[in-house]
Protein backbone atom coordinates (compact mmCIF):
# COMPACT_ATOMS: atom_id res chain seq x y z
CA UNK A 1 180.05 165.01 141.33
CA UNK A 2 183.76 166.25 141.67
CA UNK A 3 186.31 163.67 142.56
CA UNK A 4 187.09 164.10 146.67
CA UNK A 5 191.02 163.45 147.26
CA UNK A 6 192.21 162.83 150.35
CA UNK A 7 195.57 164.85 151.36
CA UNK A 8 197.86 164.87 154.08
CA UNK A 9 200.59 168.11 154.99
CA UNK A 10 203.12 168.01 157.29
CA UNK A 11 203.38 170.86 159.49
CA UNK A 12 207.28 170.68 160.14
CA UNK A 13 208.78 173.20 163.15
CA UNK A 14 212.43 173.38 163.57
CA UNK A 15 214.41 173.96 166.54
CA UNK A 16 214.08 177.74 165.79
CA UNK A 17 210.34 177.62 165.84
CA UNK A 18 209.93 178.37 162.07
CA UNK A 19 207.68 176.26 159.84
CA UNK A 20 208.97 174.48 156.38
CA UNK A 21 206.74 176.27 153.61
CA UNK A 22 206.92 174.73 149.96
CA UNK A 23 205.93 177.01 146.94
CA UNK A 24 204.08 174.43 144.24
CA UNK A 25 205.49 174.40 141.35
CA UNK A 26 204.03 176.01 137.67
CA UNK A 27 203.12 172.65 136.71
CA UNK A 28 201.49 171.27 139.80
CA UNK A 29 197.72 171.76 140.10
CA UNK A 30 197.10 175.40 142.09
CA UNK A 31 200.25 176.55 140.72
CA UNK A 32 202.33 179.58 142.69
CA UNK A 33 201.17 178.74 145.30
CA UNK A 34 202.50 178.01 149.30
CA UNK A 35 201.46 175.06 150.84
CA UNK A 36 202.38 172.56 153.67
CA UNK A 37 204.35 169.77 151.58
CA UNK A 38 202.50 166.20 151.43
CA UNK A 39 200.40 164.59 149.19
CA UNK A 40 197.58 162.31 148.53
CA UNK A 41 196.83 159.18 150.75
CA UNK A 42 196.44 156.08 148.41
CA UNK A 43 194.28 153.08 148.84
CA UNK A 44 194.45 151.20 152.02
CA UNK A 45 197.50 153.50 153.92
CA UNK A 46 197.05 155.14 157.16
CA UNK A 47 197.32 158.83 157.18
CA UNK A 48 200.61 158.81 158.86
CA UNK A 49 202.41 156.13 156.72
CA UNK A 50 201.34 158.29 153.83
CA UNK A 51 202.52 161.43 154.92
CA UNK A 52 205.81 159.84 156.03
CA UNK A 53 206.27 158.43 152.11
CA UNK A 54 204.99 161.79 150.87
CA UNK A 55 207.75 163.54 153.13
CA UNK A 56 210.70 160.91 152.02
CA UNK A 57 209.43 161.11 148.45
CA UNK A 58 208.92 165.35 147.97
CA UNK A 59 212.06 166.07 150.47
CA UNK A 60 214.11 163.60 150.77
CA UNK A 61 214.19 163.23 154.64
CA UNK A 62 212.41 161.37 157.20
CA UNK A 63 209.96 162.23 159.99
CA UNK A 64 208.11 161.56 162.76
CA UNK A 65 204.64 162.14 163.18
CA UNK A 66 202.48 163.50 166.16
CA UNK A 67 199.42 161.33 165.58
CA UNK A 68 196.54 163.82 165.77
CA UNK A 69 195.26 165.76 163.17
CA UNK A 70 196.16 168.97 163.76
CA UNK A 71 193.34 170.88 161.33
CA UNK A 72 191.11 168.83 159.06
CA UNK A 73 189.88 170.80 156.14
CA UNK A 74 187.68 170.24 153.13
CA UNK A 75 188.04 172.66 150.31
CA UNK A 76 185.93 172.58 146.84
CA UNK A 77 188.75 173.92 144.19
CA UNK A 78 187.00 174.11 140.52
CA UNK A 79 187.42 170.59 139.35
CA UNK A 80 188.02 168.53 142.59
CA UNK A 81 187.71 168.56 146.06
CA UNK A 82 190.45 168.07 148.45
CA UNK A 83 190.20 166.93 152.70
CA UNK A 84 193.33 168.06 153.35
CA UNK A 85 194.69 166.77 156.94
CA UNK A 86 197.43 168.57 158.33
CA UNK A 87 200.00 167.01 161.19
CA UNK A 88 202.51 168.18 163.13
CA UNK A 89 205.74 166.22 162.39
CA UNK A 90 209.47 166.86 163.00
CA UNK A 91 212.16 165.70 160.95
CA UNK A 92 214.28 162.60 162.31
CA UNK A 93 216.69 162.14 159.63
CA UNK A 94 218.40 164.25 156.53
CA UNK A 95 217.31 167.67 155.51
CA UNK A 96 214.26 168.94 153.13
CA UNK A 97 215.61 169.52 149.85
CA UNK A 98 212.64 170.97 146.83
CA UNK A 99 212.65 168.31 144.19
CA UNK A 100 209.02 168.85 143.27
CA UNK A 101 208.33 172.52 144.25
CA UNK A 102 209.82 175.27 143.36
CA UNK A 103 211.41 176.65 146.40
CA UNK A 104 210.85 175.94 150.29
CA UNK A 105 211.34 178.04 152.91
CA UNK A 106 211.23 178.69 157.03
CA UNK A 107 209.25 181.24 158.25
CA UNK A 108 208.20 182.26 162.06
CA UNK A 109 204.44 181.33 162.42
CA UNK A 110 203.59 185.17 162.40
CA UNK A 111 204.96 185.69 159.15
CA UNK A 112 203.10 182.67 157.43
CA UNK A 113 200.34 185.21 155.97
CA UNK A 114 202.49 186.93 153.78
CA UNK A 115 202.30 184.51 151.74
CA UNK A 116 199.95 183.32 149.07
CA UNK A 117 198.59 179.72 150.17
CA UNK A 118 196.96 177.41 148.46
CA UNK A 119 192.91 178.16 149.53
CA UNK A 120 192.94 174.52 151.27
CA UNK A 121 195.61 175.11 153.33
CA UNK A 122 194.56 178.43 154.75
CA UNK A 123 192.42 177.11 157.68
CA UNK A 124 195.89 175.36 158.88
CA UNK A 125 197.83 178.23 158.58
CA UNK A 126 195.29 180.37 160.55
CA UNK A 127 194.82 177.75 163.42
CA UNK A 128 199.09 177.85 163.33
CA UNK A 129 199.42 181.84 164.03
CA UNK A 130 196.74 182.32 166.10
CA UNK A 131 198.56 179.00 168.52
CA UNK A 132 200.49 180.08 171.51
């Protein structure tokens, strides 16, 4: 049976209703690829304190959290499988700055399919364009 990690994304809107996109990296598992930055949730952490050390860890800012999950998604990649939760957060302090990805950028919710997600993050990124 393939290993099931557990994942948390923030979903990060700015004041000019764009969303933070982070390209992974070559060396990163599903390389090339977009995907809402976070990370896994280790032993005995709440989704939201994980997502909050993910954030301050990958970007070097903090946020705050809305505490739902905005789209809950399992997705079977070749050699794992990953529940990816995503959550709508803002950031409260600093600014995101790539230290693990390759590049991040801010792009207007109908722009988000051009381009090429990670497969477990698509579900998020459709439930995020099709939102009014």
């Amino acid at each position: 049976m393939k290993k099931l990690v557990k994942v948390v994304a923030a979903i990060i809107e700015n004041d000019q209703n764009e969303i933070l996109c982070a390209l992974r990296s070559p060396v990163m598992s599903v390389p090339n690829r977009w995907e809402f930055p976070g990370g896994k949730v280790e032993k005995d952490e709440d989704i939201y304190s994980a997502l909050e050390r993910e954030i301050a860890e990958e970007l070097g800012c903090k946020i705050e959290t809305e505490h739902h999950v905005f789209n809950d998604h399992t997705h079977e990649y070749d050699t794992f499988t990953v529940n990816l939760l995503s959550i709508k957060c803002k950031i409260v302090e600093g600014s995101p700055k790539a230290s693990e990805h390759s590049k991040l950028v801010w792009l207007k919710r109908e722009n988000l399919e051009s381009l090429k997600w990670a497969p477990a993050d698509i579900p998020a990124v459709e439930q995020l364009m099709n939102e009014k």
